[in-house]
PDB file of N, CA and C in Angstrom:
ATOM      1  N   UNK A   1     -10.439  37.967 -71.755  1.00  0.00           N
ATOM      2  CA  UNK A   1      -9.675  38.552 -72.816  1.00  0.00           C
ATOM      3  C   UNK A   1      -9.181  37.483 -73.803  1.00  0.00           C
ATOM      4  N   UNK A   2      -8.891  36.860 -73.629  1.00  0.00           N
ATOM      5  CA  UNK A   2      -7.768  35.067 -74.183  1.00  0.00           C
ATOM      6  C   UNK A   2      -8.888  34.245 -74.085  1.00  0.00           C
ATOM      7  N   UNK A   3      -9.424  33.746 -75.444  1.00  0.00           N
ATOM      8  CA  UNK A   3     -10.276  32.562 -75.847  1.00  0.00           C
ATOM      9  C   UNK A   3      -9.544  31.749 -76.259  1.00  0.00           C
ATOM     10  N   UNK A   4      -9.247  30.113 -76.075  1.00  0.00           N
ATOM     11  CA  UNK A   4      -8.874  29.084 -76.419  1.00  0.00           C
ATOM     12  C   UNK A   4     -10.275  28.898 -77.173  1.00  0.00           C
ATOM     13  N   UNK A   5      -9.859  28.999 -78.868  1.00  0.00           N
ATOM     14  CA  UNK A   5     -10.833  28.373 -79.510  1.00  0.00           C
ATOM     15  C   UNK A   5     -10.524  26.721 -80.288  1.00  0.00           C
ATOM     16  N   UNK A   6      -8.986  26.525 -79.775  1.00  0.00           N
ATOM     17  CA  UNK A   6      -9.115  24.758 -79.852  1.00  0.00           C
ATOM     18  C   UNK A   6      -7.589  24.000 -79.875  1.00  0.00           C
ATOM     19  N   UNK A   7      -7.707  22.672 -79.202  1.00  0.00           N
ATOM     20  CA  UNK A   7      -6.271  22.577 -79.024  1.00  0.00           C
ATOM     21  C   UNK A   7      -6.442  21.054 -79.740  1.00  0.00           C
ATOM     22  N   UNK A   8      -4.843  20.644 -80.593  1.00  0.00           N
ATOM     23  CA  UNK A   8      -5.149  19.554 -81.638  1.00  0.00           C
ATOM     24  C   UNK A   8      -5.060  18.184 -80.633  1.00  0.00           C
ATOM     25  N   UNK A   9      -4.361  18.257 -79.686  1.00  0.00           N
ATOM     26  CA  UNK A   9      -4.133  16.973 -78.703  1.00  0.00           C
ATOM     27  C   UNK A   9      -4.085  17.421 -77.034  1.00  0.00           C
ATOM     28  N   UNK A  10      -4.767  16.634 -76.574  1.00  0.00           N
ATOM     29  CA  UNK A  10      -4.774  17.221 -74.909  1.00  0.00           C
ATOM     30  C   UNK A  10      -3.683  16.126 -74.253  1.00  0.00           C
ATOM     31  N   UNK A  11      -3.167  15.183 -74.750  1.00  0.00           N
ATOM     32  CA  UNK A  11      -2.342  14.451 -74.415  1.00  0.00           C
ATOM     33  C   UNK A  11      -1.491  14.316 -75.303  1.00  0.00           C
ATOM     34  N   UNK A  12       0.118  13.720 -74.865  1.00  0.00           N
ATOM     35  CA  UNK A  12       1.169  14.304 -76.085  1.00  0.00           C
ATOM     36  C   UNK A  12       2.279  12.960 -75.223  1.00  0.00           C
ATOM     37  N   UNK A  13       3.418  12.734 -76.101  1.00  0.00           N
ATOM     38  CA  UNK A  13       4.164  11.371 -75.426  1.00  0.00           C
ATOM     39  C   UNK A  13       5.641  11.841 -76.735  1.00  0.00           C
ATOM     40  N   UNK A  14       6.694  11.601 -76.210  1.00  0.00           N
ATOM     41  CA  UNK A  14       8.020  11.263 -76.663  1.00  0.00           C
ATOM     42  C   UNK A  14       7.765  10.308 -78.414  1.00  0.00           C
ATOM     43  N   UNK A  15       6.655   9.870 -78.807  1.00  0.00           N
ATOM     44  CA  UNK A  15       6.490   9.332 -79.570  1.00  0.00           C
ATOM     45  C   UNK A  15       6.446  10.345 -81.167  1.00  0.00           C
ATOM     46  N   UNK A  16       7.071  10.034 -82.179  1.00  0.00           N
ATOM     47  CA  UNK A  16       6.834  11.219 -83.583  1.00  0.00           C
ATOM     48  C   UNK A  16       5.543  10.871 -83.730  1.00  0.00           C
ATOM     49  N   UNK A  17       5.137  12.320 -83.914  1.00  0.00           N
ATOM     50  CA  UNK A  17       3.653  12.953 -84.382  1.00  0.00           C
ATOM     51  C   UNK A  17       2.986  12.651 -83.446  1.00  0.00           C
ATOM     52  N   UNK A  18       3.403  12.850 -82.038  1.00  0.00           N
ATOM     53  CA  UNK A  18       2.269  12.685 -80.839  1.00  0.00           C
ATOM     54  C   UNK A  18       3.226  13.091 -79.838  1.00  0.00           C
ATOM     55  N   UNK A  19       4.259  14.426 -80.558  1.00  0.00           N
ATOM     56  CA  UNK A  19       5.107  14.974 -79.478  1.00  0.00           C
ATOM     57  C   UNK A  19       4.640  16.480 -79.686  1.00  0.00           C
ATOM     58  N   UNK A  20       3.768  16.952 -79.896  1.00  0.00           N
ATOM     59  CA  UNK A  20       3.467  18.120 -80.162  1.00  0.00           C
ATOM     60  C   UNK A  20       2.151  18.671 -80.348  1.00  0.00           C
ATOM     61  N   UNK A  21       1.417  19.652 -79.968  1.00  0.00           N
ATOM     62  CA  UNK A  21       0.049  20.097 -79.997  1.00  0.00           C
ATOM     63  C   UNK A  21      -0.104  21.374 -80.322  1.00  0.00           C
ATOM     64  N   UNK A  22      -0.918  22.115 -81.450  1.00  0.00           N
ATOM     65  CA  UNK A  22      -1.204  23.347 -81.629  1.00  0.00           C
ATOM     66  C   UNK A  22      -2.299  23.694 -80.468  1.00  0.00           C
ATOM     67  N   UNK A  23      -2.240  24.892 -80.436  1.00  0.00           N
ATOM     68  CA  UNK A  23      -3.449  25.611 -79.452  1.00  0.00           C
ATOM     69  C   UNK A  23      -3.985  26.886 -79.907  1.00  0.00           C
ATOM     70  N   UNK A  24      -4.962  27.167 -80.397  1.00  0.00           N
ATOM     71  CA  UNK A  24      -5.255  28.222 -81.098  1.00  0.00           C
ATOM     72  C   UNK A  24      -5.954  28.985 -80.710  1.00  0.00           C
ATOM     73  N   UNK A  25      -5.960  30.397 -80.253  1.00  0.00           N
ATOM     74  CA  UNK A  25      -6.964  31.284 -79.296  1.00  0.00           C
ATOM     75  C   UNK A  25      -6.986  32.539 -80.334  1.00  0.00           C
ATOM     76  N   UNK A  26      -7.884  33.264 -79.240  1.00  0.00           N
ATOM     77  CA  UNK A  26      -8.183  34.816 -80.047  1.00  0.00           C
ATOM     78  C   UNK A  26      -8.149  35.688 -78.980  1.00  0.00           C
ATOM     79  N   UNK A  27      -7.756  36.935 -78.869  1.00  0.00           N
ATOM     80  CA  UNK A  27      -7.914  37.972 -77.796  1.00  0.00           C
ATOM     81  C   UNK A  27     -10.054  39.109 -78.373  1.00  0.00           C
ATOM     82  N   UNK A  28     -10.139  39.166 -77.182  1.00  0.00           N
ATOM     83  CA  UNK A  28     -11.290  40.132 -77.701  1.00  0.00           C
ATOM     84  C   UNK A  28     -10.793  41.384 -77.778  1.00  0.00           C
ATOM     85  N   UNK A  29      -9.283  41.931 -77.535  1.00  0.00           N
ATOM     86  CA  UNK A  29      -9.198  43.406 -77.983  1.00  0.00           C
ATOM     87  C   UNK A  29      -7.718  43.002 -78.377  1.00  0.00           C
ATOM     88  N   UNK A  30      -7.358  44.061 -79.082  1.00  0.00           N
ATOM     89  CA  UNK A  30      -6.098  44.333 -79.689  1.00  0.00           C
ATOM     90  C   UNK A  30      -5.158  44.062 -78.513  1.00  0.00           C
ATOM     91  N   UNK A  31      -3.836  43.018 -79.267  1.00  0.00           N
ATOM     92  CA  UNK A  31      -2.738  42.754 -78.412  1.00  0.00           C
ATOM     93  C   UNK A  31      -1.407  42.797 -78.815  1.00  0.00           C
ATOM     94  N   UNK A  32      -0.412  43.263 -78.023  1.00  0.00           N
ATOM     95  CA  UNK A  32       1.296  43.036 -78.234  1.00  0.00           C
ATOM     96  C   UNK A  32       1.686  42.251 -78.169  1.00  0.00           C
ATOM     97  N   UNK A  33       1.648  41.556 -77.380  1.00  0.00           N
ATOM     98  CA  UNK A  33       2.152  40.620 -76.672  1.00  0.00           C
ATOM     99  C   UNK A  33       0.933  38.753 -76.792  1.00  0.00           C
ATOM    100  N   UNK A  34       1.489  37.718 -76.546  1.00  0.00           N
ATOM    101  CA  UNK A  34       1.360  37.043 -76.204  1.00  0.00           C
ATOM    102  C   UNK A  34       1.989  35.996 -75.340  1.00  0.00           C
ATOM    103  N   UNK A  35       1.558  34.959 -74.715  1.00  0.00           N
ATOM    104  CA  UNK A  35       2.372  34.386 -73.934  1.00  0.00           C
ATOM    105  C   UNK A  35       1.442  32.472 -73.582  1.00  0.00           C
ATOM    106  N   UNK A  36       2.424  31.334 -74.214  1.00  0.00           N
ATOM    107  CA  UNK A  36       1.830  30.307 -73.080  1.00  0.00           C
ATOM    108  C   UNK A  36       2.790  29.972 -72.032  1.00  0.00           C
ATOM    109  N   UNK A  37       2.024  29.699 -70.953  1.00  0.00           N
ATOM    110  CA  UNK A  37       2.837  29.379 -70.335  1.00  0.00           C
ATOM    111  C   UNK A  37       2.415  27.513 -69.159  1.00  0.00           C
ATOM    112  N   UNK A  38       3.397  27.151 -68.761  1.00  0.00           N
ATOM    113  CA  UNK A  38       3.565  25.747 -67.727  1.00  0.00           C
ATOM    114  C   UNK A  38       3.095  26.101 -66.632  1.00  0.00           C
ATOM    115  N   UNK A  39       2.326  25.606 -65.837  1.00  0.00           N
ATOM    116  CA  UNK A  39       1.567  26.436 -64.804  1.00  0.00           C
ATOM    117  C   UNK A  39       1.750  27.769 -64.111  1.00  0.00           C
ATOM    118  N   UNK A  40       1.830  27.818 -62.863  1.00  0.00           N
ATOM    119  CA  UNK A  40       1.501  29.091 -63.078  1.00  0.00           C
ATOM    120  C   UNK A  40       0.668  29.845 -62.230  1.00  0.00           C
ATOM    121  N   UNK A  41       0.577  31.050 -62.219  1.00  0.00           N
ATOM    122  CA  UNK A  41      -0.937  32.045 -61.591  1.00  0.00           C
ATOM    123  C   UNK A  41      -1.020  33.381 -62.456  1.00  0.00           C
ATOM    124  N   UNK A  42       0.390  33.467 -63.147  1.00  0.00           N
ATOM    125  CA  UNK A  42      -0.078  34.757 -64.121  1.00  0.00           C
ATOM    126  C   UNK A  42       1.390  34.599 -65.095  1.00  0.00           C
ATOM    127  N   UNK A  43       1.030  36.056 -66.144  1.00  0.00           N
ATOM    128  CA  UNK A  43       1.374  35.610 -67.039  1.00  0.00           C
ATOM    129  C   UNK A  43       3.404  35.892 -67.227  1.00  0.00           C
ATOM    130  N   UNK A  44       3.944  36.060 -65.271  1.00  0.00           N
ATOM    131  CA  UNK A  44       4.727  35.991 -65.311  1.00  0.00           C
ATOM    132  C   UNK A  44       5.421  35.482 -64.359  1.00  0.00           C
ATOM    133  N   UNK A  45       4.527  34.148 -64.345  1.00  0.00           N
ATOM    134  CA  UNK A  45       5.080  33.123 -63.453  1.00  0.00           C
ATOM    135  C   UNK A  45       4.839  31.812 -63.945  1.00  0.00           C
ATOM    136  N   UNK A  46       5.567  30.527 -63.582  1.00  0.00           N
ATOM    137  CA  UNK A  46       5.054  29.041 -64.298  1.00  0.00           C
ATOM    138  C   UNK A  46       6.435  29.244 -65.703  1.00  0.00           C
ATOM    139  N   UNK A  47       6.210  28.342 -66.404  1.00  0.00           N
ATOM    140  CA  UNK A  47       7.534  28.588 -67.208  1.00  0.00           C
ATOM    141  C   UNK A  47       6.956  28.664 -68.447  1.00  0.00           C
ATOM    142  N   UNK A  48       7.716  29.438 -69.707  1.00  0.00           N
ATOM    143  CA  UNK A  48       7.187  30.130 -70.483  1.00  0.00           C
ATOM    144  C   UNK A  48       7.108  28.917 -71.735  1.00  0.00           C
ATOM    145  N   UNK A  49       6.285  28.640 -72.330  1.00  0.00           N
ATOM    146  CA  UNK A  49       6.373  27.688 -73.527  1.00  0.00           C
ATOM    147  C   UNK A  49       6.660  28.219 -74.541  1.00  0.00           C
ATOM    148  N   UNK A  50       5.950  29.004 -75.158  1.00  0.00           N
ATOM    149  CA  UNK A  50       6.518  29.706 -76.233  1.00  0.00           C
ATOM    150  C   UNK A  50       5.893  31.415 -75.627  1.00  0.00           C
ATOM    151  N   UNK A  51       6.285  32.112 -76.743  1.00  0.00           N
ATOM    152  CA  UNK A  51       5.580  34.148 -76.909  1.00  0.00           C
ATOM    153  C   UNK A  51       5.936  34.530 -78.088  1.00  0.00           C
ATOM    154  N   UNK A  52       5.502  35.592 -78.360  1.00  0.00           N
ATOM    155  CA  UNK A  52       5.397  36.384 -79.331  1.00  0.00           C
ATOM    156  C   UNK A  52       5.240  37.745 -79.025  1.00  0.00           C
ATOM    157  N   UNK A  53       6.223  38.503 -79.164  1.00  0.00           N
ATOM    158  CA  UNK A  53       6.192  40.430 -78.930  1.00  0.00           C
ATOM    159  C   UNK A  53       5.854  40.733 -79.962  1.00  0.00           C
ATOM    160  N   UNK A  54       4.824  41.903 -79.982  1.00  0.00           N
ATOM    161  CA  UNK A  54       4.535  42.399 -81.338  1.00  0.00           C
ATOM    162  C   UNK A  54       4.576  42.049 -82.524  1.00  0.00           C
ATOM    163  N   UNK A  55       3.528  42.619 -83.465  1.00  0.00           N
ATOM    164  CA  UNK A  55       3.470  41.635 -84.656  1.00  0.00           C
ATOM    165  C   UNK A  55       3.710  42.906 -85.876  1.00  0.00           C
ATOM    166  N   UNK A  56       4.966  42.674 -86.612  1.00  0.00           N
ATOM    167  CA  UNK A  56       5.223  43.946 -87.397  1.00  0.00           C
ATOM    168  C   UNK A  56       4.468  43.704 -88.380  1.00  0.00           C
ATOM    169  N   UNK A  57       3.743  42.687 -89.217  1.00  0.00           N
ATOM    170  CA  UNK A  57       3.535  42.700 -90.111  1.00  0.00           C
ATOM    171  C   UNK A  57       2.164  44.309 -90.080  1.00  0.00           C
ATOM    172  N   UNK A  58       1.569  44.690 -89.633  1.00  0.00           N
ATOM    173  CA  UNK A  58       0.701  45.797 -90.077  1.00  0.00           C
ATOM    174  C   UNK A  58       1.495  47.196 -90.705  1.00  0.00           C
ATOM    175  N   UNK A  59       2.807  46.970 -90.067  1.00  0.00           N
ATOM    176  CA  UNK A  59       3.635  48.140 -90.028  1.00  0.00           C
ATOM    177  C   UNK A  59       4.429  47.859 -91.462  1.00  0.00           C
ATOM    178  N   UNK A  60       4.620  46.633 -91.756  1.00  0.00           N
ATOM    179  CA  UNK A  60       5.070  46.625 -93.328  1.00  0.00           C
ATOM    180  C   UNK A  60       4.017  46.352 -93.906  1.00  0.00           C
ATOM    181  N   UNK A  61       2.916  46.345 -93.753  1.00  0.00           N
ATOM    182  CA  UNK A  61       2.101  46.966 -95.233  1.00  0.00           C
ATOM    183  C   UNK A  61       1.557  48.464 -95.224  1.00  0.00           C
ATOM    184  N   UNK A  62       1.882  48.894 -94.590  1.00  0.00           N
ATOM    185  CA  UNK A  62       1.492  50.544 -94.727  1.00  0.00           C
ATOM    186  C   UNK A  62       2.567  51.284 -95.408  1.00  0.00           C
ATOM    187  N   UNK A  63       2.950  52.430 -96.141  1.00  0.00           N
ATOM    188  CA  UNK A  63       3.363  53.045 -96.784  1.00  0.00           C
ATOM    189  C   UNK A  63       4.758  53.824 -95.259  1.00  0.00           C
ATOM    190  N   UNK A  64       5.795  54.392 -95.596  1.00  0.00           N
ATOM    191  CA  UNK A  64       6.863  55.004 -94.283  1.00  0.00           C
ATOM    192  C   UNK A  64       6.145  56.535 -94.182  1.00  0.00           C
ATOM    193  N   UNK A  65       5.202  57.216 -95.715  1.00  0.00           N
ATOM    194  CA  UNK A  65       4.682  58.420 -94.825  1.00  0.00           C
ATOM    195  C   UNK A  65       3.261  57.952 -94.405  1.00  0.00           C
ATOM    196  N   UNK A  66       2.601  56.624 -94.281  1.00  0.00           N
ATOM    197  CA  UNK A  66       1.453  56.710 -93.177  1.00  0.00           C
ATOM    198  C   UNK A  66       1.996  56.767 -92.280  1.00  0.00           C
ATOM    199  N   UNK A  67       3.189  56.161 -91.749  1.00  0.00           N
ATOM    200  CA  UNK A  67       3.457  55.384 -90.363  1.00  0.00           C
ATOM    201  C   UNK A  67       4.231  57.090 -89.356  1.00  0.00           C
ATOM    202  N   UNK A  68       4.528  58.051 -90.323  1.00  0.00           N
ATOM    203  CA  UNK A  68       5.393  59.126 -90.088  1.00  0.00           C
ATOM    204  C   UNK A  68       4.818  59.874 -88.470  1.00  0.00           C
ATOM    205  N   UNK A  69       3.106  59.756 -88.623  1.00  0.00           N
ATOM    206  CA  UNK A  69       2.900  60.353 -87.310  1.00  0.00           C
ATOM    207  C   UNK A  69       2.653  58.986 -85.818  1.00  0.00           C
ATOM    208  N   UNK A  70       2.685  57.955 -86.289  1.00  0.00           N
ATOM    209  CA  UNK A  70       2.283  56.691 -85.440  1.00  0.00           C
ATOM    210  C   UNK A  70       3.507  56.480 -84.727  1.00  0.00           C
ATOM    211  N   UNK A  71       3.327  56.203 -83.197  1.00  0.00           N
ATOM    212  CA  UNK A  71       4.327  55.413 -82.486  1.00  0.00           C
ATOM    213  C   UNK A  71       4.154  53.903 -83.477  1.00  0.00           C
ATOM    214  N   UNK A  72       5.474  53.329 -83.027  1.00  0.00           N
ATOM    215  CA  UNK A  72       5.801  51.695 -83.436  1.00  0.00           C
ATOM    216  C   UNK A  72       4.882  51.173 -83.089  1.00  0.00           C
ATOM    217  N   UNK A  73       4.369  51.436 -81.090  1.00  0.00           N
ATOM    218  CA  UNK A  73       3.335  50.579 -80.798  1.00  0.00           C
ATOM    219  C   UNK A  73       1.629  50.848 -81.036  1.00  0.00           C
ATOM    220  N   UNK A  74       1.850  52.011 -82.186  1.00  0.00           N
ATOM    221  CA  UNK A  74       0.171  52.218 -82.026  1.00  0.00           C
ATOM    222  C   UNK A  74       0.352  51.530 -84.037  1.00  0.00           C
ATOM    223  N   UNK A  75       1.160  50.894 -83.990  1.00  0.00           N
ATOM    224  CA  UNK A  75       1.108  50.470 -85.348  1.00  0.00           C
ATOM    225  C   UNK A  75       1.571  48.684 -84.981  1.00  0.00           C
ATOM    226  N   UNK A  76       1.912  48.163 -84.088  1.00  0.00           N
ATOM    227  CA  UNK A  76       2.606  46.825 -84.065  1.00  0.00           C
ATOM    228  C   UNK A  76       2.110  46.642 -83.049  1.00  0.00           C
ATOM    229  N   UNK A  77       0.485  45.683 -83.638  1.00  0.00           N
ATOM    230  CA  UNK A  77      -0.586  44.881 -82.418  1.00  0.00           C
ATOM    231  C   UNK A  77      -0.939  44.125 -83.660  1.00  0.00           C
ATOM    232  N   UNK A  78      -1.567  42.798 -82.512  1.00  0.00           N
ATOM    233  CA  UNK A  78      -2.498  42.122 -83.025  1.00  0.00           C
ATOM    234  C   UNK A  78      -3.543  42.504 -82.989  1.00  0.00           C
ATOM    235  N   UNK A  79      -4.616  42.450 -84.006  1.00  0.00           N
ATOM    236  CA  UNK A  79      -6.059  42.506 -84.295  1.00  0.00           C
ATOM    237  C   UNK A  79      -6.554  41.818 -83.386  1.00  0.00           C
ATOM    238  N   UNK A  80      -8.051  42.378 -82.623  1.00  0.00           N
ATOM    239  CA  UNK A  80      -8.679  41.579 -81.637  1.00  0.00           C
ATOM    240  C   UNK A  80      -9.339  40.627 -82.688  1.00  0.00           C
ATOM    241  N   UNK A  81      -9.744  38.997 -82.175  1.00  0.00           N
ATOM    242  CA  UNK A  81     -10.165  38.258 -82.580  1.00  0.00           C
ATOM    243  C   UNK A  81      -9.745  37.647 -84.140  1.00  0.00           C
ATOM    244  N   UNK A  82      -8.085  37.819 -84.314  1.00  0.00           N
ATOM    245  CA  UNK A  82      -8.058  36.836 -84.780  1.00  0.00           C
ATOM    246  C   UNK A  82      -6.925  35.719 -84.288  1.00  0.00           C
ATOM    247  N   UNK A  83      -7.308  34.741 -84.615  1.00  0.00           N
ATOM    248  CA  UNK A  83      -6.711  33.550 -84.683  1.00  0.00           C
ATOM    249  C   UNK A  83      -5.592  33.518 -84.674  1.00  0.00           C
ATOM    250  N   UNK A  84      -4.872  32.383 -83.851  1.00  0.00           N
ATOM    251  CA  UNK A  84      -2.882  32.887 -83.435  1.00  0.00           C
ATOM    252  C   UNK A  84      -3.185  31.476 -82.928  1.00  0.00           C
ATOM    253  N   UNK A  85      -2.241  30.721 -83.385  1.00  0.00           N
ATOM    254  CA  UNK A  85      -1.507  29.295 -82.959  1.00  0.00           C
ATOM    255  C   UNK A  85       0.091  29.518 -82.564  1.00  0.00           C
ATOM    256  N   UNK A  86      -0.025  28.780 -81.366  1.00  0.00           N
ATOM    257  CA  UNK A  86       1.526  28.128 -81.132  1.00  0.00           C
ATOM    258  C   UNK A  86       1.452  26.719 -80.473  1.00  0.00           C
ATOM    259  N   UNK A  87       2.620  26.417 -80.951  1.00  0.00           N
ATOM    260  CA  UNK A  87       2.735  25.013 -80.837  1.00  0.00           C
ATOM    261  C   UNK A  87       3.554  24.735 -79.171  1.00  0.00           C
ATOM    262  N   UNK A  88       3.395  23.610 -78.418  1.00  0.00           N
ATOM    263  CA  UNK A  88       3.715  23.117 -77.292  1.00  0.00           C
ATOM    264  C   UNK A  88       4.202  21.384 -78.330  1.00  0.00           C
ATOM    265  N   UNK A  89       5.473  21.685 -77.376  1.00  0.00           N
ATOM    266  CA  UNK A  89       6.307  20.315 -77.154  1.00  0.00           C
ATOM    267  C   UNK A  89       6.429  19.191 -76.112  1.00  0.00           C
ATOM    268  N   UNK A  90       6.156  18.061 -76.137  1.00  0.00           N
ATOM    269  CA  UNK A  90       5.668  17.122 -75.181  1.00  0.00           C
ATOM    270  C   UNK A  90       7.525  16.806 -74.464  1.00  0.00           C
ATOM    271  N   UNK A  91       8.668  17.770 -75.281  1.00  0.00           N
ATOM    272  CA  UNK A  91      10.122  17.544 -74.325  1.00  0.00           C
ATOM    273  C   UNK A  91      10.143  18.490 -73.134  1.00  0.00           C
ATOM    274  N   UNK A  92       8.932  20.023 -73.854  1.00  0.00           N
ATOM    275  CA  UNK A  92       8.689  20.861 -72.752  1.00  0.00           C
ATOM    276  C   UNK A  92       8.104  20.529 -71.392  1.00  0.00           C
ATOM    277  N   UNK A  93       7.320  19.552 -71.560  1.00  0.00           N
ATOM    278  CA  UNK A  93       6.401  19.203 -70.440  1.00  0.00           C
ATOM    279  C   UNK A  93       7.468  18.151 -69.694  1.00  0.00           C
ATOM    280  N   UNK A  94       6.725  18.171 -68.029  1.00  0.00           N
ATOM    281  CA  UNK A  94       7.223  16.961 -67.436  1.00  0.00           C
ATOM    282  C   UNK A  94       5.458  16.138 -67.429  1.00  0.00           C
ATOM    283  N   UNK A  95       5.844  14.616 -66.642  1.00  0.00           N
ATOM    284  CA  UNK A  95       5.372  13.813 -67.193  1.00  0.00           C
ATOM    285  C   UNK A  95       4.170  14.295 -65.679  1.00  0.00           C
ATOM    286  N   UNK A  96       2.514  13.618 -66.315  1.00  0.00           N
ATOM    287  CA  UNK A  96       1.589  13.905 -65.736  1.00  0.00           C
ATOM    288  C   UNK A  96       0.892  15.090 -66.233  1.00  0.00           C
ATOM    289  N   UNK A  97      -0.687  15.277 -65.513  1.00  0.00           N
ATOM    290  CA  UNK A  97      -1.398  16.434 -65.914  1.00  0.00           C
ATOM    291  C   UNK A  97      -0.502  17.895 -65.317  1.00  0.00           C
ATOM    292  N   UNK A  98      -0.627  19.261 -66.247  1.00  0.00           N
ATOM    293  CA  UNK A  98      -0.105  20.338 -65.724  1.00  0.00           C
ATOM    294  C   UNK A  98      -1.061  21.189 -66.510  1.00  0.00           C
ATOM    295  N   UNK A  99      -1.415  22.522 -65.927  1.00  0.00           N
ATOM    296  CA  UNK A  99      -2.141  23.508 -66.390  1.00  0.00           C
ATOM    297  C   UNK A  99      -1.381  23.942 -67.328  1.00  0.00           C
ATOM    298  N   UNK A 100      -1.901  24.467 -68.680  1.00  0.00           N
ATOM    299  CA  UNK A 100      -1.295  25.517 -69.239  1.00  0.00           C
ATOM    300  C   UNK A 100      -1.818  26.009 -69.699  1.00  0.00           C
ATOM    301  N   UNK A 101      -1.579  27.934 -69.485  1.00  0.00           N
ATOM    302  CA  UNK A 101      -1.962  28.968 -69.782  1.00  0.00           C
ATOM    303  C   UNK A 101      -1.842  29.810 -70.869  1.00  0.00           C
ATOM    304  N   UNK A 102      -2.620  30.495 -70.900  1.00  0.00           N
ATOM    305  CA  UNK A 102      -2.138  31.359 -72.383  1.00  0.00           C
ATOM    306  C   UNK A 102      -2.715  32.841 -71.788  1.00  0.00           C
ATOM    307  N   UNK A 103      -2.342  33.812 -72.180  1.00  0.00           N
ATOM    308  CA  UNK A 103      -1.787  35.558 -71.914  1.00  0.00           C
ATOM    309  C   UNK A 103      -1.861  36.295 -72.898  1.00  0.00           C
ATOM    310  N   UNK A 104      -2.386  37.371 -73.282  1.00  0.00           N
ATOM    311  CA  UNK A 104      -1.864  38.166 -73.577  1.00  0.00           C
ATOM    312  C   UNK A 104      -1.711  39.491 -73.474  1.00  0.00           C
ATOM    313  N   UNK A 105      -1.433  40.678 -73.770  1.00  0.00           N
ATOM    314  CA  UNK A 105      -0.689  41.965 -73.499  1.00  0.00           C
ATOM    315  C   UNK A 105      -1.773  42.864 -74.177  1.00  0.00           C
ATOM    316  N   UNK A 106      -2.209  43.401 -73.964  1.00  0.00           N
ATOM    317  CA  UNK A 106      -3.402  44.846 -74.308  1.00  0.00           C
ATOM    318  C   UNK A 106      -2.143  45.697 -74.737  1.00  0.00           C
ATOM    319  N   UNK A 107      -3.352  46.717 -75.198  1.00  0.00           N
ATOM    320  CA  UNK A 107      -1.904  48.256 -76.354  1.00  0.00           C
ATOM    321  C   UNK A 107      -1.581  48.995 -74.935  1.00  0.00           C
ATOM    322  N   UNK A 108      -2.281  48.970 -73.648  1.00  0.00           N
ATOM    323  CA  UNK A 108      -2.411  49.139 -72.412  1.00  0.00           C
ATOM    324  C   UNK A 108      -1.343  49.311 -71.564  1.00  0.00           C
ATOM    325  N   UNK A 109      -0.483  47.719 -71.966  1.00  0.00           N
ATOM    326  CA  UNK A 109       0.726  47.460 -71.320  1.00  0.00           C
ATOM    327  C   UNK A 109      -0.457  46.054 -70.226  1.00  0.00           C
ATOM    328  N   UNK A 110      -1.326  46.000 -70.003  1.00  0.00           N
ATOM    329  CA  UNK A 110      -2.047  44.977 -68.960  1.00  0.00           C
ATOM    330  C   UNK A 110      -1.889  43.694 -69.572  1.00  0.00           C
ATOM    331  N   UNK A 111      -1.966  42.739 -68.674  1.00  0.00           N
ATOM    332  CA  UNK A 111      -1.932  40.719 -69.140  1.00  0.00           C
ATOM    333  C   UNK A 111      -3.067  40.666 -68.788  1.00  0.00           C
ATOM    334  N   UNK A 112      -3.333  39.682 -69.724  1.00  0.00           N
ATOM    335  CA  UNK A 112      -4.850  39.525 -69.383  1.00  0.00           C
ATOM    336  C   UNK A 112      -4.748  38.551 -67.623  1.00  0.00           C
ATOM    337  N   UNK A 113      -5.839  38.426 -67.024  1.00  0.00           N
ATOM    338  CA  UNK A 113      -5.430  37.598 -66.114  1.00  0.00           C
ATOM    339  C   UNK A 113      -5.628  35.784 -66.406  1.00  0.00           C
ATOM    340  N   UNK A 114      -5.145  35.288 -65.008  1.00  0.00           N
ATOM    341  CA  UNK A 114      -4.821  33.991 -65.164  1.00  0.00           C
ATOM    342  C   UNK A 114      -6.171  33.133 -64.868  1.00  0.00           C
ATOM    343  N   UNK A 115      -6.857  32.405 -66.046  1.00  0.00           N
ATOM    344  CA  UNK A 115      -7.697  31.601 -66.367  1.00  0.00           C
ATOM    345  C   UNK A 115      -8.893  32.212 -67.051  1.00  0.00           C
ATOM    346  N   UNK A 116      -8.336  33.620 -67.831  1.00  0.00           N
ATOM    347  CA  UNK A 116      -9.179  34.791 -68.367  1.00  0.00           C
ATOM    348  C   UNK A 116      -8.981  35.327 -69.589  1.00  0.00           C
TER     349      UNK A 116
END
């Protein structure tokens, strides 16, 4: 479900401009939710780096009588396959290699699973 299509640094240090890394993925179907997370086995365990609940922007560009027959959540998803960055902080991490994951939430209510 969760493609990592690219991350700017795989190593990161207390040092400016080498304390921080984008990571940029895509879901193959429509999502609510996202999630990275510090190791881990799923997407609600390991500690959370950053998320994102729902994305209103679809819901403010539509008109208030399109939206009149739509639940919130059949109007506030992400588009499958596109592109979504968040950034990781090297104060978040402890020191050494650690997995980190990324998640996200189907219109479903399901997480995608862990390393998927």
């Amino acid at each position: 479900m969760i493609d990592v299509t690219s991350v700017s640094s795989y190593k990161l240090s207390n040092v400016n401009g080498f304390d921080s890394t984008l990571v940029t993925f895509e879901s193959d179907t429509d999502i609510t939710a996202w999630r990275i997370n510090r190791l881990g086995t799923s997407w609600d365990t390991g500690e959370v780096l950053e998320e994102e609940s729902l994305d209103w922007s679809r819901a403010l560009s539509n008109s208030w009588n399109s939206l009149k027959d739509l639940t919130w959540l059949e109007q506030a998803y992400i588009e499958a396959e596109v592109s979504i960055t968040g950034e990781i902080y090297a104060s978040e991490l402890q020191a050494g290699e650690q997995r980190i994951n990324v998640y996200g939430k189907d219109r479903s209510g399901s997480w995608s699973p862990y390393g998927g």
